[in-house]
PDB file of N, CA and C in Angstrom:
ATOM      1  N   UNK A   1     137.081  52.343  67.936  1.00  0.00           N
ATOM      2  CA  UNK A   1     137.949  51.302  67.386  1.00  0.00           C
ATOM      3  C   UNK A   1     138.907  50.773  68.467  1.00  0.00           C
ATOM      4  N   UNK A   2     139.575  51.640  69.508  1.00  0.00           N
ATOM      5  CA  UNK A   2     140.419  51.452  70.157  1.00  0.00           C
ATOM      6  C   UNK A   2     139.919  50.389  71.234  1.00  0.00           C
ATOM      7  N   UNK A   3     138.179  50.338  71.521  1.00  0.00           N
ATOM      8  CA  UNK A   3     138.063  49.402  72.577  1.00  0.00           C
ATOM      9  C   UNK A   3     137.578  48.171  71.852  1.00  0.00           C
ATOM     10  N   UNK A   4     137.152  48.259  70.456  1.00  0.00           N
ATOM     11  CA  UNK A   4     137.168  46.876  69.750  1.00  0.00           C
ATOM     12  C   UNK A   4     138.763  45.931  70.130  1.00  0.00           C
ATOM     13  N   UNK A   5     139.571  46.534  69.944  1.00  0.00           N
ATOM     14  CA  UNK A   5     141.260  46.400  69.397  1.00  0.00           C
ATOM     15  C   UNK A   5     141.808  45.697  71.347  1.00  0.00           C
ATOM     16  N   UNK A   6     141.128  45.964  72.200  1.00  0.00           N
ATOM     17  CA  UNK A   6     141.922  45.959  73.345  1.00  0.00           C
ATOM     18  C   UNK A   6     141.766  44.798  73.648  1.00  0.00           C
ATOM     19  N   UNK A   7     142.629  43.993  74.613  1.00  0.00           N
ATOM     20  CA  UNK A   7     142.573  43.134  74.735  1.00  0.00           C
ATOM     21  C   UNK A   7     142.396  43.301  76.580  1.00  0.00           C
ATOM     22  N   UNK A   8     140.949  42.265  77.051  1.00  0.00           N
ATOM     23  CA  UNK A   8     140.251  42.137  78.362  1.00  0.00           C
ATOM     24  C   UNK A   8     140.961  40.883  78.795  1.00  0.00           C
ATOM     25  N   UNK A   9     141.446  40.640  79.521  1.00  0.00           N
ATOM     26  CA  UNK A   9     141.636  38.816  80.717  1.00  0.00           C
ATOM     27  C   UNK A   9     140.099  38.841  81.389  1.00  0.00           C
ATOM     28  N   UNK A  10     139.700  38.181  81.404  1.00  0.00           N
ATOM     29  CA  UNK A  10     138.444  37.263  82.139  1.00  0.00           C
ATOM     30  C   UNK A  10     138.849  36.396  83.026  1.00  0.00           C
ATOM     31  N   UNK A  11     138.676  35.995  84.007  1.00  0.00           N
ATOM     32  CA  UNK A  11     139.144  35.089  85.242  1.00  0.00           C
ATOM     33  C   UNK A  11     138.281  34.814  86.458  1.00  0.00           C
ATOM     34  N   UNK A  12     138.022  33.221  86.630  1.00  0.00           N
ATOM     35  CA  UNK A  12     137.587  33.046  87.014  1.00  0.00           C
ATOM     36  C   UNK A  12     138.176  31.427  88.056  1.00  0.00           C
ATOM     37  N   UNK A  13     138.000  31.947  89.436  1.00  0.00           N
ATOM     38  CA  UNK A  13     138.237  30.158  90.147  1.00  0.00           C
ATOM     39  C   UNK A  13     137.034  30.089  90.388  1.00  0.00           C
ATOM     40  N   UNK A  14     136.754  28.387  90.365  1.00  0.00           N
ATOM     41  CA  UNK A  14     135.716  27.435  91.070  1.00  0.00           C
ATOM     42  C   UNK A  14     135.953  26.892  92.708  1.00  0.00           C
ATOM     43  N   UNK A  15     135.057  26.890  93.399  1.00  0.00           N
ATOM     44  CA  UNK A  15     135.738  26.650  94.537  1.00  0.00           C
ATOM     45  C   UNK A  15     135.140  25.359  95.051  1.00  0.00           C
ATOM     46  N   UNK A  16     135.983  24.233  95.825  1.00  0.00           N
ATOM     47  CA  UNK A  16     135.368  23.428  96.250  1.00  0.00           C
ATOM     48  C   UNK A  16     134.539  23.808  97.312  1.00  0.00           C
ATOM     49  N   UNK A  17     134.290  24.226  97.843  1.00  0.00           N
ATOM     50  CA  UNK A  17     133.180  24.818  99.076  1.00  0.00           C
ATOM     51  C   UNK A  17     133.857  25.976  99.773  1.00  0.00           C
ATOM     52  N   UNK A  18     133.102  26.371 100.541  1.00  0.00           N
ATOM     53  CA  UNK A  18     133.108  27.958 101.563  1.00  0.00           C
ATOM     54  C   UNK A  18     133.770  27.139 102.439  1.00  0.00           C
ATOM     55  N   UNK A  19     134.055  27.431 103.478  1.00  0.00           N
ATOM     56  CA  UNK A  19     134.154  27.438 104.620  1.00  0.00           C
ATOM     57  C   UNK A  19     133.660  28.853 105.155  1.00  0.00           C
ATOM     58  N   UNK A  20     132.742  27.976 106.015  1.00  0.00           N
ATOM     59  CA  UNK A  20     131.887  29.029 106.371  1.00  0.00           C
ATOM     60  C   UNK A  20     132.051  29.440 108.409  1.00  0.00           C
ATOM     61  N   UNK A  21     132.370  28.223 108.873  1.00  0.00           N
ATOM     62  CA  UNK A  21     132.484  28.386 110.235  1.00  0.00           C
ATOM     63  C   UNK A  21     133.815  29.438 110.739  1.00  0.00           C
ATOM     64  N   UNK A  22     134.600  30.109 109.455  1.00  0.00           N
ATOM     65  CA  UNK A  22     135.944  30.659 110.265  1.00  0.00           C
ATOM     66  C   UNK A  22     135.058  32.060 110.247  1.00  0.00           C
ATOM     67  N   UNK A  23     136.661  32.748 110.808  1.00  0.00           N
ATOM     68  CA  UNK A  23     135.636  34.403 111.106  1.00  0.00           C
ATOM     69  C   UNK A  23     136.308  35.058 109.878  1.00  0.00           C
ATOM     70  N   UNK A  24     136.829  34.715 109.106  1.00  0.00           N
ATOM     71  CA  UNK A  24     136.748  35.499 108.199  1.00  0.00           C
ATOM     72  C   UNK A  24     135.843  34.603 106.546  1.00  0.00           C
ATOM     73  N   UNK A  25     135.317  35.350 105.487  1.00  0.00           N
ATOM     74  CA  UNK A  25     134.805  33.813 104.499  1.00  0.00           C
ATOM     75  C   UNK A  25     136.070  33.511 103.679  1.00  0.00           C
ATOM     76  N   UNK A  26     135.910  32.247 103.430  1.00  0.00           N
ATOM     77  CA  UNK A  26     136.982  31.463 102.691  1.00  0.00           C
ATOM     78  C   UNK A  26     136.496  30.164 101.947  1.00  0.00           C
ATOM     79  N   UNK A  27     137.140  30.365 100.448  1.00  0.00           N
ATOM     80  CA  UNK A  27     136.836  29.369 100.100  1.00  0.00           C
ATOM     81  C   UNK A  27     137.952  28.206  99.887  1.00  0.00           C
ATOM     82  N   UNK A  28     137.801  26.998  99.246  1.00  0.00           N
ATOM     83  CA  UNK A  28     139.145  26.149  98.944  1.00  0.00           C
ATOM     84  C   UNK A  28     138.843  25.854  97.618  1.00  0.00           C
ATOM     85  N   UNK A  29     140.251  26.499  96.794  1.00  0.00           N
ATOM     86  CA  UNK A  29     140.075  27.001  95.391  1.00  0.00           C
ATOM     87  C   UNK A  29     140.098  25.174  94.576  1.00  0.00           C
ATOM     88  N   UNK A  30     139.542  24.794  93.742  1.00  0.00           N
ATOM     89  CA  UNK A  30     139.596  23.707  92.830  1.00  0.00           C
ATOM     90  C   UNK A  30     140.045  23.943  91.261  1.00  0.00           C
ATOM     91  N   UNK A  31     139.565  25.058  90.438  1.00  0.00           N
ATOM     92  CA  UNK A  31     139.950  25.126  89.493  1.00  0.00           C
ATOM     93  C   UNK A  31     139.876  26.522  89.036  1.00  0.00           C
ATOM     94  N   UNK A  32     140.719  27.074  88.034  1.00  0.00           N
ATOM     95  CA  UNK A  32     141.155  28.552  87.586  1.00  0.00           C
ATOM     96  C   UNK A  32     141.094  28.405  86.194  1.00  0.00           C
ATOM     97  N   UNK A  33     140.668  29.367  85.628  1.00  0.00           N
ATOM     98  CA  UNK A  33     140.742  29.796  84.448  1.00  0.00           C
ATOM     99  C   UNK A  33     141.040  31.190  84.054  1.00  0.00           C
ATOM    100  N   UNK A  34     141.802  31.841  83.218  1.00  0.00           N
ATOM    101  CA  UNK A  34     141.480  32.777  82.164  1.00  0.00           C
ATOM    102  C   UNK A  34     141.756  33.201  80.583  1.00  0.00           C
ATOM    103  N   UNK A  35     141.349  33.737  80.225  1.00  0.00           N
ATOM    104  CA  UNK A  35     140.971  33.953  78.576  1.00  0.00           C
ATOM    105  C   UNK A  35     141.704  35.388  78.574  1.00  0.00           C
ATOM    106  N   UNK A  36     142.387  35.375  77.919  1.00  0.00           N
ATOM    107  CA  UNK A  36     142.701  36.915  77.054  1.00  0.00           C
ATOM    108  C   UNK A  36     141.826  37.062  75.363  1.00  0.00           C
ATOM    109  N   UNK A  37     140.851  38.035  75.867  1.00  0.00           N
ATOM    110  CA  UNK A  37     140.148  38.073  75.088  1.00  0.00           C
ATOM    111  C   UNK A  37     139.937  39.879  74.191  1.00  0.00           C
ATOM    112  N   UNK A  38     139.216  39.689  73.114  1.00  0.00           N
ATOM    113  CA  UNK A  38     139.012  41.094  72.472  1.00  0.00           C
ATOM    114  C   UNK A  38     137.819  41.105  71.600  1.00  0.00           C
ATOM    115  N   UNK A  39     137.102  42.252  71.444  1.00  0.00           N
ATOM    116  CA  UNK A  39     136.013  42.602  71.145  1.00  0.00           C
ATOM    117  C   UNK A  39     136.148  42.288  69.505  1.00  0.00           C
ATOM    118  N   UNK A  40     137.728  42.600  68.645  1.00  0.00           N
ATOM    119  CA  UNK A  40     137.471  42.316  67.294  1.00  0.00           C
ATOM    120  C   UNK A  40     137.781  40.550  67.072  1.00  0.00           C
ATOM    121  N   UNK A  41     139.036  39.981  67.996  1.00  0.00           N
ATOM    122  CA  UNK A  41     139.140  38.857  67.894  1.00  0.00           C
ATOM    123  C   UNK A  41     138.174  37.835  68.308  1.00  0.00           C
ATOM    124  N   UNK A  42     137.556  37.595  69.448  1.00  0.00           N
ATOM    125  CA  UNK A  42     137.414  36.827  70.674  1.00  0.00           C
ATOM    126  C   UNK A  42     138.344  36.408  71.364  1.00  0.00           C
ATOM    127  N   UNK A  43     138.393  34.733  71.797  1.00  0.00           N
ATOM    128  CA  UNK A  43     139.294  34.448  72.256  1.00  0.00           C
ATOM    129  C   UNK A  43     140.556  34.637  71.948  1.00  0.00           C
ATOM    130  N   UNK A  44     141.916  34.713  72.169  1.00  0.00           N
ATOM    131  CA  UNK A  44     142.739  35.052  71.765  1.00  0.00           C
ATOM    132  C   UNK A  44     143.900  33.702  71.928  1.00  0.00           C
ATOM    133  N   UNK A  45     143.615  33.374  73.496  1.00  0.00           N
ATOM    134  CA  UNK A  45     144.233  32.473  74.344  1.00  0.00           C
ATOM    135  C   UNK A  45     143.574  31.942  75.394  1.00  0.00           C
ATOM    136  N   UNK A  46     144.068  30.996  76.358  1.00  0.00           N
ATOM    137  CA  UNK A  46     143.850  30.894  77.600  1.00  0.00           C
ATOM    138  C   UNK A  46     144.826  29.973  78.676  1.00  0.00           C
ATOM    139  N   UNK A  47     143.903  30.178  79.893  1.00  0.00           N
ATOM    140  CA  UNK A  47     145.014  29.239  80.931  1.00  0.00           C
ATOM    141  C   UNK A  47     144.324  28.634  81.768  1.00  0.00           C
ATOM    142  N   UNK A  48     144.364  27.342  81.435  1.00  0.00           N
ATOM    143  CA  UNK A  48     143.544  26.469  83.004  1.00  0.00           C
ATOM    144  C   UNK A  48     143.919  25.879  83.357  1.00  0.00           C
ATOM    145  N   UNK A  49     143.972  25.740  84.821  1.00  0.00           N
ATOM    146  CA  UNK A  49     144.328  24.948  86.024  1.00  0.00           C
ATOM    147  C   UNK A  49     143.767  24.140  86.740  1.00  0.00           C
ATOM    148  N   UNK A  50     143.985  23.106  87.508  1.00  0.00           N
ATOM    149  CA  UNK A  50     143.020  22.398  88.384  1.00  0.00           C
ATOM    150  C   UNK A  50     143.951  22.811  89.794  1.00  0.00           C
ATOM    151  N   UNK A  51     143.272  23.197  90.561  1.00  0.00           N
ATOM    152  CA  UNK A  51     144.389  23.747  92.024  1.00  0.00           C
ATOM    153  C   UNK A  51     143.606  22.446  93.203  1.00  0.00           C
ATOM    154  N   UNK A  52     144.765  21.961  93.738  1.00  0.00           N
ATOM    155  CA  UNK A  52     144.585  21.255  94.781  1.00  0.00           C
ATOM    156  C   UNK A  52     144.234  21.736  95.743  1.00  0.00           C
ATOM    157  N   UNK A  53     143.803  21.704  96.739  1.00  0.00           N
ATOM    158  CA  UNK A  53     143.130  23.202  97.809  1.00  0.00           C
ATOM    159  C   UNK A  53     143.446  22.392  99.083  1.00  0.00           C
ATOM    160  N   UNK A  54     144.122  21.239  99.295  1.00  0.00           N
ATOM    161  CA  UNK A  54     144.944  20.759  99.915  1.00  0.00           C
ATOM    162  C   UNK A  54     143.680  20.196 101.474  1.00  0.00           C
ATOM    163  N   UNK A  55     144.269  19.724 102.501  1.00  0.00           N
ATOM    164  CA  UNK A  55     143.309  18.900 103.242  1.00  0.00           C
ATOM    165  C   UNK A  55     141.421  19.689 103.550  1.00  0.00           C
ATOM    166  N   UNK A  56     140.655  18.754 103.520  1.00  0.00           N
ATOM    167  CA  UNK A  56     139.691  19.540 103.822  1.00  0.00           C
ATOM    168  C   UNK A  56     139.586  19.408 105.290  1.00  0.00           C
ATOM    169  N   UNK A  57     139.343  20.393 105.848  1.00  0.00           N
ATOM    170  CA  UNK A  57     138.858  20.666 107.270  1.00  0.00           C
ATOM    171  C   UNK A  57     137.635  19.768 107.742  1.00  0.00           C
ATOM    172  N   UNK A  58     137.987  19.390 108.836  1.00  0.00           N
ATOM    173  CA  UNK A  58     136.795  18.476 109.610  1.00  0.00           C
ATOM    174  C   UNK A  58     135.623  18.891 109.535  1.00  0.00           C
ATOM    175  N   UNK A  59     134.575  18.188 108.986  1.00  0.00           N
ATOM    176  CA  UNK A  59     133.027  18.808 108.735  1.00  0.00           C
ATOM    177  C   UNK A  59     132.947  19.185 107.805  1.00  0.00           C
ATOM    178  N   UNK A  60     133.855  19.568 106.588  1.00  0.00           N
ATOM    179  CA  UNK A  60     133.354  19.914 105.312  1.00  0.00           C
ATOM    180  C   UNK A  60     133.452  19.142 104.104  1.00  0.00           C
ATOM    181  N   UNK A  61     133.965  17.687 104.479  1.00  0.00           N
ATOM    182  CA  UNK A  61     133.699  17.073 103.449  1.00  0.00           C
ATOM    183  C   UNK A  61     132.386  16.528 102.709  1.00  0.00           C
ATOM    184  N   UNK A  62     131.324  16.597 103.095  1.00  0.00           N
ATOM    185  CA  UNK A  62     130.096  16.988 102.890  1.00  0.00           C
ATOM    186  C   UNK A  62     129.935  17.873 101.725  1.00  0.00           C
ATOM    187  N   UNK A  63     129.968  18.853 102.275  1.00  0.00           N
ATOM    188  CA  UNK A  63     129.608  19.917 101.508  1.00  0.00           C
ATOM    189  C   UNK A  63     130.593  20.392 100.138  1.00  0.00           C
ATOM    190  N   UNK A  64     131.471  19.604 100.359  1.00  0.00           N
ATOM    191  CA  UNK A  64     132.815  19.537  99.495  1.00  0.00           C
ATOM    192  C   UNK A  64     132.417  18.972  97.812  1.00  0.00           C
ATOM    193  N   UNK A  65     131.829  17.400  98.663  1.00  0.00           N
ATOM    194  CA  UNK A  65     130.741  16.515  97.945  1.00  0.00           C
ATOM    195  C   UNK A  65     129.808  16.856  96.902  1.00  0.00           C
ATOM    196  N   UNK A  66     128.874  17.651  97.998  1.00  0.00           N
ATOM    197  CA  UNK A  66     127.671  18.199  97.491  1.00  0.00           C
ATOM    198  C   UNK A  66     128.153  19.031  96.212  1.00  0.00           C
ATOM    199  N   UNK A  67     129.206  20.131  96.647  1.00  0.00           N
ATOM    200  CA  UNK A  67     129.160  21.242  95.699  1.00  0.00           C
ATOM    201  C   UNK A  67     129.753  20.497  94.497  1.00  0.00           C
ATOM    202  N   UNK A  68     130.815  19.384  94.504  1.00  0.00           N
ATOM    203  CA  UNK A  68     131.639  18.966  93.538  1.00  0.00           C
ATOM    204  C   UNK A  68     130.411  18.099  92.449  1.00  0.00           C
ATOM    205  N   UNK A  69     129.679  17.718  92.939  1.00  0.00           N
ATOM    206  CA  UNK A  69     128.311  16.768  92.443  1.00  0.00           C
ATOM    207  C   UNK A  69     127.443  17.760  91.540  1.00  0.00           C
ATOM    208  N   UNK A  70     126.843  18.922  92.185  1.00  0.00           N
ATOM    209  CA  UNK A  70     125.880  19.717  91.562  1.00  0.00           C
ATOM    210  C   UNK A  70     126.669  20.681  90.695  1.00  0.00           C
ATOM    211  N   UNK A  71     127.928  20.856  90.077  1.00  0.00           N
ATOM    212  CA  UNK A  71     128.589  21.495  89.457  1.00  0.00           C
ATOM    213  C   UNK A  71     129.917  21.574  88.927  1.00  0.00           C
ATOM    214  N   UNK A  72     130.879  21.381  89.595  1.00  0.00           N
ATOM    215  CA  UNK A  72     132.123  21.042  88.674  1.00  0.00           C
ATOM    216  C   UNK A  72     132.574  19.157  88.074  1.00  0.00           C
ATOM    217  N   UNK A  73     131.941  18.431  89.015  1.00  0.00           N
ATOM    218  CA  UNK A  73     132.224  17.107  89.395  1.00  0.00           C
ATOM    219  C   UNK A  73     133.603  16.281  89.715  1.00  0.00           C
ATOM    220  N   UNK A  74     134.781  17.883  90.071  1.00  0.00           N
ATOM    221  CA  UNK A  74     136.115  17.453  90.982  1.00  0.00           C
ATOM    222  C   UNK A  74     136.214  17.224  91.210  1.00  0.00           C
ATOM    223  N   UNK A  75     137.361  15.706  91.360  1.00  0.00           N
ATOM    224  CA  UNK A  75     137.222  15.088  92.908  1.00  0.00           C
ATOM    225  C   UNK A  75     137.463  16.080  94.146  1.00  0.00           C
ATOM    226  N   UNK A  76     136.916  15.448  94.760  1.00  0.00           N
ATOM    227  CA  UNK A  76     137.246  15.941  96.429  1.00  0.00           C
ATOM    228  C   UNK A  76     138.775  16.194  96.718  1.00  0.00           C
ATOM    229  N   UNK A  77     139.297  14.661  96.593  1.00  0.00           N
ATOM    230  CA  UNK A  77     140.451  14.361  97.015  1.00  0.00           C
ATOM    231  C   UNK A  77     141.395  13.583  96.098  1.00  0.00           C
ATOM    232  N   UNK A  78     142.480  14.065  95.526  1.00  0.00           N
ATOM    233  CA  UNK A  78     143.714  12.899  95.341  1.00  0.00           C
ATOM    234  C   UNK A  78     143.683  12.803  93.899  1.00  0.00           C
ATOM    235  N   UNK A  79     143.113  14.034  93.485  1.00  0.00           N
ATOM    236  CA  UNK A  79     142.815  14.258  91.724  1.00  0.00           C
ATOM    237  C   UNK A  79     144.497  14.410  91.103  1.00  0.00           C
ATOM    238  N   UNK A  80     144.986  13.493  90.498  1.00  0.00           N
ATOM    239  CA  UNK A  80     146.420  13.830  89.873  1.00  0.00           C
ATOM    240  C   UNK A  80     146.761  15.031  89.028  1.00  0.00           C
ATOM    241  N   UNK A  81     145.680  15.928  88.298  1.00  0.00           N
ATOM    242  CA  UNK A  81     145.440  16.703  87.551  1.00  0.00           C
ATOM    243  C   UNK A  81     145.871  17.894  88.220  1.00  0.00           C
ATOM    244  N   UNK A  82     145.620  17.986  89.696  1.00  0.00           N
ATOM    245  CA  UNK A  82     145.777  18.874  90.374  1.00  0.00           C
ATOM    246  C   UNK A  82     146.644  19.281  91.037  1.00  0.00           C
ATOM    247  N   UNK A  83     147.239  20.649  90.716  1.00  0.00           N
ATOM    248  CA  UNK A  83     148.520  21.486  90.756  1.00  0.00           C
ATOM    249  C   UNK A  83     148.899  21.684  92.355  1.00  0.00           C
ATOM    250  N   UNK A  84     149.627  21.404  93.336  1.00  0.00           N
ATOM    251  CA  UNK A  84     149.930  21.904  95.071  1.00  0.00           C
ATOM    252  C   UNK A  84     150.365  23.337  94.599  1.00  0.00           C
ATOM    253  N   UNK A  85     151.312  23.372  93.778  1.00  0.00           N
ATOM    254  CA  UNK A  85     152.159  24.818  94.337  1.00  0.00           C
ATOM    255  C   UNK A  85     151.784  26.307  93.829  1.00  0.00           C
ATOM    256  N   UNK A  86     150.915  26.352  94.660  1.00  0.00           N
ATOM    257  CA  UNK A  86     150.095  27.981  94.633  1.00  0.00           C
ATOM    258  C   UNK A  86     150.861  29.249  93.456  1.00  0.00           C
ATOM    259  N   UNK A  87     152.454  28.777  94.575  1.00  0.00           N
ATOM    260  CA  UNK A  87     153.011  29.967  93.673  1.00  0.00           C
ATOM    261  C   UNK A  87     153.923  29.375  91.852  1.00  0.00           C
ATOM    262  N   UNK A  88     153.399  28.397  92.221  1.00  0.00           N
ATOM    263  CA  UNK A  88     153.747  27.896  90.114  1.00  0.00           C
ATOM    264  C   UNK A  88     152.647  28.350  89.488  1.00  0.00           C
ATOM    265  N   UNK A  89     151.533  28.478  90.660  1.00  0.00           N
ATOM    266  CA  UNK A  89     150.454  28.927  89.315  1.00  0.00           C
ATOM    267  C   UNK A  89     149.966  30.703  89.754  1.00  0.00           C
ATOM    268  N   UNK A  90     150.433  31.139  90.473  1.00  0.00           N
ATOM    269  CA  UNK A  90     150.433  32.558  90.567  1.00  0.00           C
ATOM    270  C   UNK A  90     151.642  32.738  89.320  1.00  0.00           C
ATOM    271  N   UNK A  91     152.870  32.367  89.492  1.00  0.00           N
ATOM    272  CA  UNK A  91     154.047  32.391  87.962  1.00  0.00           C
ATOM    273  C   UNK A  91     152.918  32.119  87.083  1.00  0.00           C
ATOM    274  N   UNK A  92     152.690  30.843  86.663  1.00  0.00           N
ATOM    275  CA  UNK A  92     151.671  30.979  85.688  1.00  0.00           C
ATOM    276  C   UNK A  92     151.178  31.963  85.107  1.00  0.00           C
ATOM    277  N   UNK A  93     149.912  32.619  86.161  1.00  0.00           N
ATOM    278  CA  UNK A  93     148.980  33.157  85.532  1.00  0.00           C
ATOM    279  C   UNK A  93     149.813  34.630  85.443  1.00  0.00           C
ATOM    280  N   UNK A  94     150.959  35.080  86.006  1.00  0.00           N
ATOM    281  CA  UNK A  94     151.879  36.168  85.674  1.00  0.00           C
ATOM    282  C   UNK A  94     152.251  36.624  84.430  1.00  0.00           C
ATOM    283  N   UNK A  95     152.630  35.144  83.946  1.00  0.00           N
ATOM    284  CA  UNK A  95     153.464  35.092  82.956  1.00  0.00           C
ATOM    285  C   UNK A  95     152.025  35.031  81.761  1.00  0.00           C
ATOM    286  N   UNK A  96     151.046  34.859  81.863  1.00  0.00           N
ATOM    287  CA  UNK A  96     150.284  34.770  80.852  1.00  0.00           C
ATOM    288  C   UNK A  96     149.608  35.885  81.133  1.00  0.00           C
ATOM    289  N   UNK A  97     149.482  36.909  81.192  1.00  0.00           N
ATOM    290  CA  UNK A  97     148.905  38.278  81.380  1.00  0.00           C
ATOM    291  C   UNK A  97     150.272  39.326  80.866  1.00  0.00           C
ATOM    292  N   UNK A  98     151.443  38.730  81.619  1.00  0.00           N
ATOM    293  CA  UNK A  98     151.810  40.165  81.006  1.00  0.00           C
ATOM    294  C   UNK A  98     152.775  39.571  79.543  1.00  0.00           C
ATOM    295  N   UNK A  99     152.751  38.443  79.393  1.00  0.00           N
ATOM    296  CA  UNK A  99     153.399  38.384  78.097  1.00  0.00           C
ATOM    297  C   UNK A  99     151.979  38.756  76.895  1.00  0.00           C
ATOM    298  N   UNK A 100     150.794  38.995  77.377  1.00  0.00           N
ATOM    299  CA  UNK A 100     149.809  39.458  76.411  1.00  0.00           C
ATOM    300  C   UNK A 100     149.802  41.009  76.256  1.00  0.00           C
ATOM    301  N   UNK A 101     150.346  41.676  77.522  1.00  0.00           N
ATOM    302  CA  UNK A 101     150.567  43.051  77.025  1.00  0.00           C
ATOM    303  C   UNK A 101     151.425  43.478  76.341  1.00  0.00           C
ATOM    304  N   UNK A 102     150.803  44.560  75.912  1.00  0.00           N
ATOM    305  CA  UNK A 102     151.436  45.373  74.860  1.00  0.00           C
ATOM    306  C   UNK A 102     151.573  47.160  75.227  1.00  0.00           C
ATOM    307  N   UNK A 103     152.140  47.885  75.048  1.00  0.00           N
ATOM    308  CA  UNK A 103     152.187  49.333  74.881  1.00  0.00           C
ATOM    309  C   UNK A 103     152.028  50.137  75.922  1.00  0.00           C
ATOM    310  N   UNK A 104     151.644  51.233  76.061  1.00  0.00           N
ATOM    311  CA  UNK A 104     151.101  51.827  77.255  1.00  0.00           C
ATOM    312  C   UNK A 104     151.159  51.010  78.313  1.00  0.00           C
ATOM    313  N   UNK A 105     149.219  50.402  78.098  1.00  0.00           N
ATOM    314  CA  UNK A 105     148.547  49.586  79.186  1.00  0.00           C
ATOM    315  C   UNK A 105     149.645  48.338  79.208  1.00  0.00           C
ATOM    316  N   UNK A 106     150.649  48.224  79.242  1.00  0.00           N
ATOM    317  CA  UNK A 106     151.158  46.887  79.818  1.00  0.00           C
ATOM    318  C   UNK A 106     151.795  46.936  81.069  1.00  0.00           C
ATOM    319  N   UNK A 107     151.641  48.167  81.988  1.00  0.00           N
ATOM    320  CA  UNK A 107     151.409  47.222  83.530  1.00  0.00           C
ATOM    321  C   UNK A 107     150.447  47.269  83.801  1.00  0.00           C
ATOM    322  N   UNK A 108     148.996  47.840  83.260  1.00  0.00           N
ATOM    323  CA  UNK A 108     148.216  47.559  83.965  1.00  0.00           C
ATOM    324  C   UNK A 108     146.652  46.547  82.970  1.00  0.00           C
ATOM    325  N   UNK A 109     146.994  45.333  83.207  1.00  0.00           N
ATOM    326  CA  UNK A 109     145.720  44.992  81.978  1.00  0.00           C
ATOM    327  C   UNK A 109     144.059  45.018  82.279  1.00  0.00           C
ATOM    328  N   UNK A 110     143.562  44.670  81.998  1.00  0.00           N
ATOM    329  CA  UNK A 110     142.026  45.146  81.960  1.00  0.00           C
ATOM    330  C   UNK A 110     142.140  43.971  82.782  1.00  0.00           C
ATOM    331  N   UNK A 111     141.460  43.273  84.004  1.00  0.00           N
ATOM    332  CA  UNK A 111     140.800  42.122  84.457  1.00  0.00           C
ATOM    333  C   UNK A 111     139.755  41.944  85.147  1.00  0.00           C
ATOM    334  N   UNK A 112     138.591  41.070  84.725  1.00  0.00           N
ATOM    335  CA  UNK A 112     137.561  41.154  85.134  1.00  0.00           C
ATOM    336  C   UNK A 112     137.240  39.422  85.757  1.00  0.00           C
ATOM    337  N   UNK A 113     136.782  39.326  87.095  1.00  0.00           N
ATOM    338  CA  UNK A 113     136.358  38.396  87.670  1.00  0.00           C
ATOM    339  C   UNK A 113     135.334  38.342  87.728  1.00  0.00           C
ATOM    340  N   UNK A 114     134.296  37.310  87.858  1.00  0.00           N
ATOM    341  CA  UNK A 114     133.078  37.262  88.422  1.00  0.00           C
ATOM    342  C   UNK A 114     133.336  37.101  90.133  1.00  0.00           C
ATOM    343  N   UNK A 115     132.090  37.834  90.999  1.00  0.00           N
ATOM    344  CA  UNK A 115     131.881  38.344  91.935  1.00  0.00           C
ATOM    345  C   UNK A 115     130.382  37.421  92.401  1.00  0.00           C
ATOM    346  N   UNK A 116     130.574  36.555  93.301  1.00  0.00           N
ATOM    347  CA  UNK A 116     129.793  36.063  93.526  1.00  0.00           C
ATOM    348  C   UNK A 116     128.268  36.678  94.284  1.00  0.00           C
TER     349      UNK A 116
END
């Protein structure tokens, strides 16, 4: 009963492309989501964002293109929808995780990303 009853965050960003030429991998984030969710409820809530991922680097607007075309269809560039300040939406997504906890587990909540 207790893991029907719990409540999971799900989270997930979209990225406008890799950058693939640095030495470490990196992507440039476009849009965020997550769901506080539960096995007896479902959804419960959620939070989505569109993140500006700010200039693209020389040579990847291409591929910026490509990826925004075959899957999210973001603009590239100059989308009004889209949030600059990283840390309003780190507050954000703060504030919507731990105002969902409860008891015990409320510093630590269940979160699961997809892993590319």
């Amino acid at each position: 009963k207790e893991v029907i009853l719990t409540k999971l965050y799900l989270f997930d960003i979209q990225p406008l492309c890799e950058l693939k030429d640095l030495e470490k991998e990196r992507w440039l984030p476009c849009e965020m989501a997550i769901v506080e969710y539960s096995f007896e409820h479902g959804i419960h809530r959620s939070l989505h964002k569109f993140i500006d991922p700010g200039p693209i680097p020389i040579g990847y607007r291409y591929e910026a293109q490509s990826q925004s075309d075959r899957t999210h269809n973001i603009p590239v560039d100059g989308f009004e929808l889209a949030v600059k300040d990283y840390r309003e939406i780190l507050s954000q997504l703060q504030t919507f995780v731990s105002s969902g906890s409860e008891g015990a587990s409320a510093s630590i909540p269940l979160l699961f990303a997809k892993v590319n």
